[in-house]
C-alpha atoms as a PDB file:
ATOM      1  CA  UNK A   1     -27.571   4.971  11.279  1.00  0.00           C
ATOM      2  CA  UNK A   2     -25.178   7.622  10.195  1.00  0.00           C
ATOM      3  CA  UNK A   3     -26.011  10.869   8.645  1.00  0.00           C
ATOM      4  CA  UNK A   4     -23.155  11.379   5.574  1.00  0.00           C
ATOM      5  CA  UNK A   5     -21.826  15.059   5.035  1.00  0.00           C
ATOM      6  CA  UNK A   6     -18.772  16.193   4.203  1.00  0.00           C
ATOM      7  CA  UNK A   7     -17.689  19.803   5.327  1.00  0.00           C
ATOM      8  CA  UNK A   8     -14.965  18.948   2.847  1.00  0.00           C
ATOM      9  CA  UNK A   9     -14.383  19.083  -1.133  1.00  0.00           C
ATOM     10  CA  UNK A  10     -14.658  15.230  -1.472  1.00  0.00           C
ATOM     11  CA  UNK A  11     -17.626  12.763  -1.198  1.00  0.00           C
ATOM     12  CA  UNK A  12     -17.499  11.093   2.323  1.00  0.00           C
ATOM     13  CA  UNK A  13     -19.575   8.315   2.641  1.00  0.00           C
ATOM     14  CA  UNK A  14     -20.083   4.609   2.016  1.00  0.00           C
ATOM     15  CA  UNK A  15     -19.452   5.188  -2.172  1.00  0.00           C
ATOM     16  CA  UNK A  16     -16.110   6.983  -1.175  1.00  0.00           C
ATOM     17  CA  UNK A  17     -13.518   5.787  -3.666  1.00  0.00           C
ATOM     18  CA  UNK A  18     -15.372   3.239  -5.011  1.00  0.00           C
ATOM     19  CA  UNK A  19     -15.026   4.447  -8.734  1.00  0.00           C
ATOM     20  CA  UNK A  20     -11.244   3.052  -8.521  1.00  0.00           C
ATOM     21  CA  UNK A  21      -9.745   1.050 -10.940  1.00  0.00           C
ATOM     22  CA  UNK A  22      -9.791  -2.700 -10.248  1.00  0.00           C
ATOM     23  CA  UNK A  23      -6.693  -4.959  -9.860  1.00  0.00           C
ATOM     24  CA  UNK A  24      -5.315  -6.270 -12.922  1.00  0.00           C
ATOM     25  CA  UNK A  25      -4.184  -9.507 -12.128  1.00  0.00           C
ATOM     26  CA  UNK A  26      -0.814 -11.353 -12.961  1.00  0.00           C
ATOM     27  CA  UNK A  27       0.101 -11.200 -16.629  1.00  0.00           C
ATOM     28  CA  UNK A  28       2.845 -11.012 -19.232  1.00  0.00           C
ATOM     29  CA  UNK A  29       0.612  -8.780 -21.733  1.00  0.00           C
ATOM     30  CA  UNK A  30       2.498  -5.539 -21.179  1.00  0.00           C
ATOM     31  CA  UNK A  31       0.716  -3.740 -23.886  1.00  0.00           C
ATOM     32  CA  UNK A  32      -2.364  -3.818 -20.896  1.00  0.00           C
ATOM     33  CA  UNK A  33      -0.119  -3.367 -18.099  1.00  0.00           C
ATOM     34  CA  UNK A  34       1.014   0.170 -20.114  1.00  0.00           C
ATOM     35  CA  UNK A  35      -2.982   0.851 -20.423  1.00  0.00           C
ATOM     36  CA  UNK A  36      -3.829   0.243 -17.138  1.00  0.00           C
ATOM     37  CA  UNK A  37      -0.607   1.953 -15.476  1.00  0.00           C
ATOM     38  CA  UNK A  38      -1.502   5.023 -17.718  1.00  0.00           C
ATOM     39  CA  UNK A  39      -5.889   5.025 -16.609  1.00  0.00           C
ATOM     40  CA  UNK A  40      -5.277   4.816 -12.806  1.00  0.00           C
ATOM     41  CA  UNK A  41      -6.124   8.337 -11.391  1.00  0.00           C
ATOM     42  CA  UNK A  42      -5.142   9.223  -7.488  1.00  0.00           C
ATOM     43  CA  UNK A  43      -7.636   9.968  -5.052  1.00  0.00           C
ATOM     44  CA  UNK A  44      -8.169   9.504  -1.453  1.00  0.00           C
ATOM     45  CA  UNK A  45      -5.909   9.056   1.145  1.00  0.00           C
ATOM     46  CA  UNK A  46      -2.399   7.104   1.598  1.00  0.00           C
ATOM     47  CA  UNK A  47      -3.123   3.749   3.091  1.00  0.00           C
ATOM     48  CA  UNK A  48       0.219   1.941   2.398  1.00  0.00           C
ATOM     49  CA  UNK A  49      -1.501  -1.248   4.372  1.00  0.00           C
ATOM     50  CA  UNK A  50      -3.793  -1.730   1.990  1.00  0.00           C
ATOM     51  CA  UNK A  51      -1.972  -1.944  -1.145  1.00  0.00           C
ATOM     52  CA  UNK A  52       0.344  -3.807   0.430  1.00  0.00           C
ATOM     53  CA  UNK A  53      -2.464  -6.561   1.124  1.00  0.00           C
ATOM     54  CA  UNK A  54      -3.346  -6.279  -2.452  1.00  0.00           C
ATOM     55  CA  UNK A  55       0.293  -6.963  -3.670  1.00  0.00           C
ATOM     56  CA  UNK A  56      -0.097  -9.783  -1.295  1.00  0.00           C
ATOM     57  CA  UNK A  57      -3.343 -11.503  -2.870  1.00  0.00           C
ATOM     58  CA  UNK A  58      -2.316 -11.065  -6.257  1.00  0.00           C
ATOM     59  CA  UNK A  59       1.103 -12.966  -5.662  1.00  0.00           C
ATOM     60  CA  UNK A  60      -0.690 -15.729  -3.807  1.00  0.00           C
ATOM     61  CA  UNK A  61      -1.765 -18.690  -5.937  1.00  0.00           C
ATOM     62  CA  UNK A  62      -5.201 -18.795  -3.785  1.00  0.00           C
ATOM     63  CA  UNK A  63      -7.956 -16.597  -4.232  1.00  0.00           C
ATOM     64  CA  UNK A  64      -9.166 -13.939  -5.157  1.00  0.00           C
ATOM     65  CA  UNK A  65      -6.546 -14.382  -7.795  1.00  0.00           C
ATOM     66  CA  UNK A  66      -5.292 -17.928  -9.260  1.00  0.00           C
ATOM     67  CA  UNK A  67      -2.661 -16.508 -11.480  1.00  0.00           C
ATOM     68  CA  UNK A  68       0.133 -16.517  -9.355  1.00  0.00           C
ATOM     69  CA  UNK A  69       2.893 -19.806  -8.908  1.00  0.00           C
ATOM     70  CA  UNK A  70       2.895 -21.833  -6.407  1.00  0.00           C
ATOM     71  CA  UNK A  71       5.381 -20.719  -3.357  1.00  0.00           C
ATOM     72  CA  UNK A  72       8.348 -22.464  -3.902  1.00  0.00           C
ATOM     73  CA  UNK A  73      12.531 -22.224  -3.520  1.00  0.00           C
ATOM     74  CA  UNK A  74      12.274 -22.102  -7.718  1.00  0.00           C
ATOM     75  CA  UNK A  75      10.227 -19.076  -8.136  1.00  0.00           C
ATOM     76  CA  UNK A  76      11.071 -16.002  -7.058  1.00  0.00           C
ATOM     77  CA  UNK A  77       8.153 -13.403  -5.825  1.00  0.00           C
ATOM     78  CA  UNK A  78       8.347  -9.695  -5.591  1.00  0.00           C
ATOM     79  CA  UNK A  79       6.760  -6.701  -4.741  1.00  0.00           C
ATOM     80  CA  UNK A  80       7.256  -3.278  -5.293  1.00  0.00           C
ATOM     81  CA  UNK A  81       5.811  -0.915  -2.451  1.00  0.00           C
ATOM     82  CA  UNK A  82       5.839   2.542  -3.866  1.00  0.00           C
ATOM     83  CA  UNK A  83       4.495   6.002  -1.900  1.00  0.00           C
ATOM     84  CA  UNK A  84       4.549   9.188  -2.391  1.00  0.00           C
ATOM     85  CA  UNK A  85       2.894   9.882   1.154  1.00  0.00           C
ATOM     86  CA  UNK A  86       2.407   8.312   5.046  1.00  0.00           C
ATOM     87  CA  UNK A  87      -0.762   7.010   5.935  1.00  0.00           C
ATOM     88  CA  UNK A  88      -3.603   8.986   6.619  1.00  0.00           C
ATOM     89  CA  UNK A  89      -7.281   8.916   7.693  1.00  0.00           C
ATOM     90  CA  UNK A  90      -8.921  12.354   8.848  1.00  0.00           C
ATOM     91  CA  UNK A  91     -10.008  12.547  12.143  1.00  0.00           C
ATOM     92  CA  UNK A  92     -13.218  14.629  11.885  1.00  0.00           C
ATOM     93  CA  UNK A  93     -14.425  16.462  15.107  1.00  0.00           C
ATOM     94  CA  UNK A  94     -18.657  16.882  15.088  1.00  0.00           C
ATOM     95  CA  UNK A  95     -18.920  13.811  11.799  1.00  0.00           C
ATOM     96  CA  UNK A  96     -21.381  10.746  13.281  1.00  0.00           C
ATOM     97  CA  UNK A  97     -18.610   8.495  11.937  1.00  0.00           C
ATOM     98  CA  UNK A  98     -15.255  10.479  13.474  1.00  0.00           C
ATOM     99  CA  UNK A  99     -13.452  10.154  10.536  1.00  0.00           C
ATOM    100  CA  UNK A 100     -13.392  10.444   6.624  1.00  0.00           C
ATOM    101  CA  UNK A 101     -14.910   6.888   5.867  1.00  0.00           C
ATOM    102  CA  UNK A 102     -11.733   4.210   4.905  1.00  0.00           C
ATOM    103  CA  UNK A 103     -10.796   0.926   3.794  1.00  0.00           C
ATOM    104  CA  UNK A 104     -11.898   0.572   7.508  1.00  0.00           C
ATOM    105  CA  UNK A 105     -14.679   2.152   7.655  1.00  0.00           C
ATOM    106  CA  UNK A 106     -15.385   4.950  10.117  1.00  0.00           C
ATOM    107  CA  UNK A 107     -13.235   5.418  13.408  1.00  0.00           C
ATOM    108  CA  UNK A 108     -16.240   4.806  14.585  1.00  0.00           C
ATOM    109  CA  UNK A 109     -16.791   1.250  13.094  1.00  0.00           C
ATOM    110  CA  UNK A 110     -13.922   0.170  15.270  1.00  0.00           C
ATOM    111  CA  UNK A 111     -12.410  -1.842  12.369  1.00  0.00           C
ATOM    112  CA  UNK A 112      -8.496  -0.122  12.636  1.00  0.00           C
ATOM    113  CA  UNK A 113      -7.064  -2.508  15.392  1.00  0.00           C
ATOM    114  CA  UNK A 114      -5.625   0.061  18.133  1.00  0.00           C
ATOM    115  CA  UNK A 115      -7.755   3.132  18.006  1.00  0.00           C
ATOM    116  CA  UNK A 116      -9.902   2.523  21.046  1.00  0.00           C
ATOM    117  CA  UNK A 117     -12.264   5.009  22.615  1.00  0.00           C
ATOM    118  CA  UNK A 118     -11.373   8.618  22.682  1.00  0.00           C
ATOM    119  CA  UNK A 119      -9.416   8.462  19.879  1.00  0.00           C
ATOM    120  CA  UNK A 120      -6.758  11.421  18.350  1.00  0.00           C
ATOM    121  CA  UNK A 121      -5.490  12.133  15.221  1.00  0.00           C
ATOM    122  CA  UNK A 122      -1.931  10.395  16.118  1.00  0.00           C
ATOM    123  CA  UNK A 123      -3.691   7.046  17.242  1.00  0.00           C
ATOM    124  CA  UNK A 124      -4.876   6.999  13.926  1.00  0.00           C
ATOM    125  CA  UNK A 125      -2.324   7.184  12.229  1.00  0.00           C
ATOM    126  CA  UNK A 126      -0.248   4.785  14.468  1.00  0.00           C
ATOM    127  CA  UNK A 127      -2.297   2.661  14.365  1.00  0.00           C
ATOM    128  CA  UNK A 128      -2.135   2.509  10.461  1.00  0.00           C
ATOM    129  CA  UNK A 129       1.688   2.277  10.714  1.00  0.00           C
ATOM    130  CA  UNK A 130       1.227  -0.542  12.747  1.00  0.00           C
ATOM    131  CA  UNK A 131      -1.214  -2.123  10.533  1.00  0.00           C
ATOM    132  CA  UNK A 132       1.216  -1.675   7.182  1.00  0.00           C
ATOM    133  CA  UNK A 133       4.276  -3.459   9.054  1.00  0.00           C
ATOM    134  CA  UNK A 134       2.157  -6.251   9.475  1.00  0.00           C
ATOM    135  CA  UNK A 135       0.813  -6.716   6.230  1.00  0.00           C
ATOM    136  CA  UNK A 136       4.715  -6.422   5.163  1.00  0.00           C
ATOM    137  CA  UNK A 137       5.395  -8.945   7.892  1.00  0.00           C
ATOM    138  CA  UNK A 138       2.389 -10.618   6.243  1.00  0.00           C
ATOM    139  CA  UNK A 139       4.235 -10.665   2.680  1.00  0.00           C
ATOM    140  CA  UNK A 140       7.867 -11.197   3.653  1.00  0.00           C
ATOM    141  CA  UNK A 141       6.858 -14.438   5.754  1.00  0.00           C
ATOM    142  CA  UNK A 142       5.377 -16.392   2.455  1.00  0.00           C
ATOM    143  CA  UNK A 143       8.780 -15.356   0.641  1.00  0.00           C
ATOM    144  CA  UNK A 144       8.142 -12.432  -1.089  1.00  0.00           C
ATOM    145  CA  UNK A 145      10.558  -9.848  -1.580  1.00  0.00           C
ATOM    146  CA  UNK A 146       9.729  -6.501  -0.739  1.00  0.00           C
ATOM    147  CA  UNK A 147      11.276  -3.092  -1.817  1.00  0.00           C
ATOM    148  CA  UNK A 148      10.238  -0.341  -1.013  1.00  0.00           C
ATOM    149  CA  UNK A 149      10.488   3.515  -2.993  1.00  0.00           C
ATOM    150  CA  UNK A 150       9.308   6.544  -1.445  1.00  0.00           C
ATOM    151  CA  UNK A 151       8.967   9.259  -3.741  1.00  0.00           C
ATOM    152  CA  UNK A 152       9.609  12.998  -3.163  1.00  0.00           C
ATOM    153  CA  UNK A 153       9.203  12.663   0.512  1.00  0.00           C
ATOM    154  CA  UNK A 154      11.538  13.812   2.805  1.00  0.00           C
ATOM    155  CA  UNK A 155      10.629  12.611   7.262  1.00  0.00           C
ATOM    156  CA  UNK A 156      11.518  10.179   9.102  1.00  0.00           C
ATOM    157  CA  UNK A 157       7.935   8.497   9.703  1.00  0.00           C
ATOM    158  CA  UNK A 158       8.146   7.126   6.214  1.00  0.00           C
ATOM    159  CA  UNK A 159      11.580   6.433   6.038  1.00  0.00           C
ATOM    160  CA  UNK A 160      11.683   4.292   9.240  1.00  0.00           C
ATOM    161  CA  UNK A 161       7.978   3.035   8.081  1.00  0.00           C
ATOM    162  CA  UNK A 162       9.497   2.225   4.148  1.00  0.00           C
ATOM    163  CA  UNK A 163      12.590   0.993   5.443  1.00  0.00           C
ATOM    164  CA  UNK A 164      11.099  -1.681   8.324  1.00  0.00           C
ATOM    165  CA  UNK A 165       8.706  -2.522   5.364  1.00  0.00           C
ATOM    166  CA  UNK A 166      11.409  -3.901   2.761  1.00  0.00           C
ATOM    167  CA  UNK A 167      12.871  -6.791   3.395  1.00  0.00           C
ATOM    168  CA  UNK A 168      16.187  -5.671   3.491  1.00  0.00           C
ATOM    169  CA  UNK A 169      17.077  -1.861   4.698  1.00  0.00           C
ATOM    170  CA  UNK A 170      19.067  -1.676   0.927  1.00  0.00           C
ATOM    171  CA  UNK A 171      15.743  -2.635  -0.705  1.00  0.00           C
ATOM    172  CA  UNK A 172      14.532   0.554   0.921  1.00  0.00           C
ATOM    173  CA  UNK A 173      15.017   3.469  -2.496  1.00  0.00           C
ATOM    174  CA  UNK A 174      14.770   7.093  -1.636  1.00  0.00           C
ATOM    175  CA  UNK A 175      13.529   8.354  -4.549  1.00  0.00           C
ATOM    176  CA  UNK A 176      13.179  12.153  -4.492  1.00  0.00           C
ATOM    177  CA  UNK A 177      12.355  13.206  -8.496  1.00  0.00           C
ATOM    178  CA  UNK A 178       9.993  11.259 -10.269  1.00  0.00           C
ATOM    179  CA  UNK A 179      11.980  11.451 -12.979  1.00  0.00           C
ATOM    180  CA  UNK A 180      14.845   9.357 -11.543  1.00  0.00           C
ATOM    181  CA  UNK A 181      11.712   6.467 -10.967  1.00  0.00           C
ATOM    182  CA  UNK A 182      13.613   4.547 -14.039  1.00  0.00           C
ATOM    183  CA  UNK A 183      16.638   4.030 -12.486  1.00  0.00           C
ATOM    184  CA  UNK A 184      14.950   3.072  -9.314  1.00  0.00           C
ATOM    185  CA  UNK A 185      13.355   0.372 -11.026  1.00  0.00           C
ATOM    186  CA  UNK A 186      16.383  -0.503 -13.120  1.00  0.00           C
ATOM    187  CA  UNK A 187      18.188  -1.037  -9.695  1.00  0.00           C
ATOM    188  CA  UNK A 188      15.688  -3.216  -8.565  1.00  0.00           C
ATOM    189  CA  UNK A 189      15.388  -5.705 -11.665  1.00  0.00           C
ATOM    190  CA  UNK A 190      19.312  -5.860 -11.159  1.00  0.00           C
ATOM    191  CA  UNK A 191      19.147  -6.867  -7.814  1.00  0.00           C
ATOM    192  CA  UNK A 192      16.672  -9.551  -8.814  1.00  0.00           C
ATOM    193  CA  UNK A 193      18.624 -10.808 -11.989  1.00  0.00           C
ATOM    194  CA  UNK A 194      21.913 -10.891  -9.789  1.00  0.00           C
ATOM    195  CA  UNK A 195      19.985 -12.928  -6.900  1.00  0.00           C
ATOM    196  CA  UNK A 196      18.308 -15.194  -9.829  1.00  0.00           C
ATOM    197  CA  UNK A 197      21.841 -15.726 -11.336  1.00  0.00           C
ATOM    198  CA  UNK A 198      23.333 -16.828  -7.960  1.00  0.00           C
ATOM    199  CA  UNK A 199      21.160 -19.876  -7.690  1.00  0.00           C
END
């Protein structure tokens, strides 16, 4: 029953960010991991929640995806959580729905878990805090590793928010230049080889 306008640059409406890229599931082919990596375009808001869900679903062996091994004390799972923002969804004052329309809809679809009635811009955004530990809560407790990078980004909502999100505060990488991403990802497949060699 809603009317969609924007009084913004961007489409708002149902269609909103559905020209993304799908999910390329588990492989070893990294002459398409390289293609796909280098055809994803951003757009939208951050919703750190929501990837993290993703990373989730691919790793699983269930579906959507059926790539992925077992769970099991021989095979190591990881996931790599990387932002270069904190969550947002725009609270929009006048707009039928309250809000740029989401991964959860409206505001006023009451799909976001915490942002009851009279909503503000910080509930929001809470809320969606709240919702990303859990999915991270959601990955660590199948076994998955988490690290986190946060990349050129500089408060303390997404460091405490990146940091609570890894599974260890050291797998938490400050990454402030994009071009020092290599060597944040070098450090990580360290970690893992050292922690595969230990067993």
């Amino acid at each position: 029953n809603y009317r969609y306008y924007s009084d913004v640059d961007t489409e708002i409406g149902p269609s909103f960010s559905c020209e993304m890229r799908t999910i390329t599931p588990l492989t070893s082919n990294y002459a398409v991991l390289r293609s796909e990596i280098d055809s994803l375009v951003s757009s939208g808001s951050t919703n750190i929640s929501e990837g993290v869900s993703w990373g989730l679903r691919v790793l699983s062996p269930q579906y959507p995806f059926r790539e992925a091994d077992q769970y099991s004390s021989k095979v190591q799972k990881v996931m790599v959580v990387l932002s270069d923002g904190n969550n947002m969804i725009v609270k929009r004052d006048g707009h039928p729905g309250g809000s740029d329309f989401s991964a959860y809809g409206y505001m006023e679809n009451r799909r976001l878990e915490g942002v009851e009635g009279r909503y503000d811009q910080q509930e929001i955004l809470d809320a969606m805090d709240a919702r990303t530990q859990l999915a991270c809560q959601n990955a660590k407790a199948v076994g998955i590793r988490v690290f986190t990078i946060r990349l050129a980004l500089e408060d303390d909502r997404s460091e405490n928010l990146l940091t609570e999100c890894a599974s260890d505060p050291e797998d938490f990488i400050d990454v402030q230049d994009s071009d020092d991403l290599d060597e944040a990802f070098a450090e990580i497949a360290d970690r893992i080889s050292i922690l595969y060699l230990s067993h």
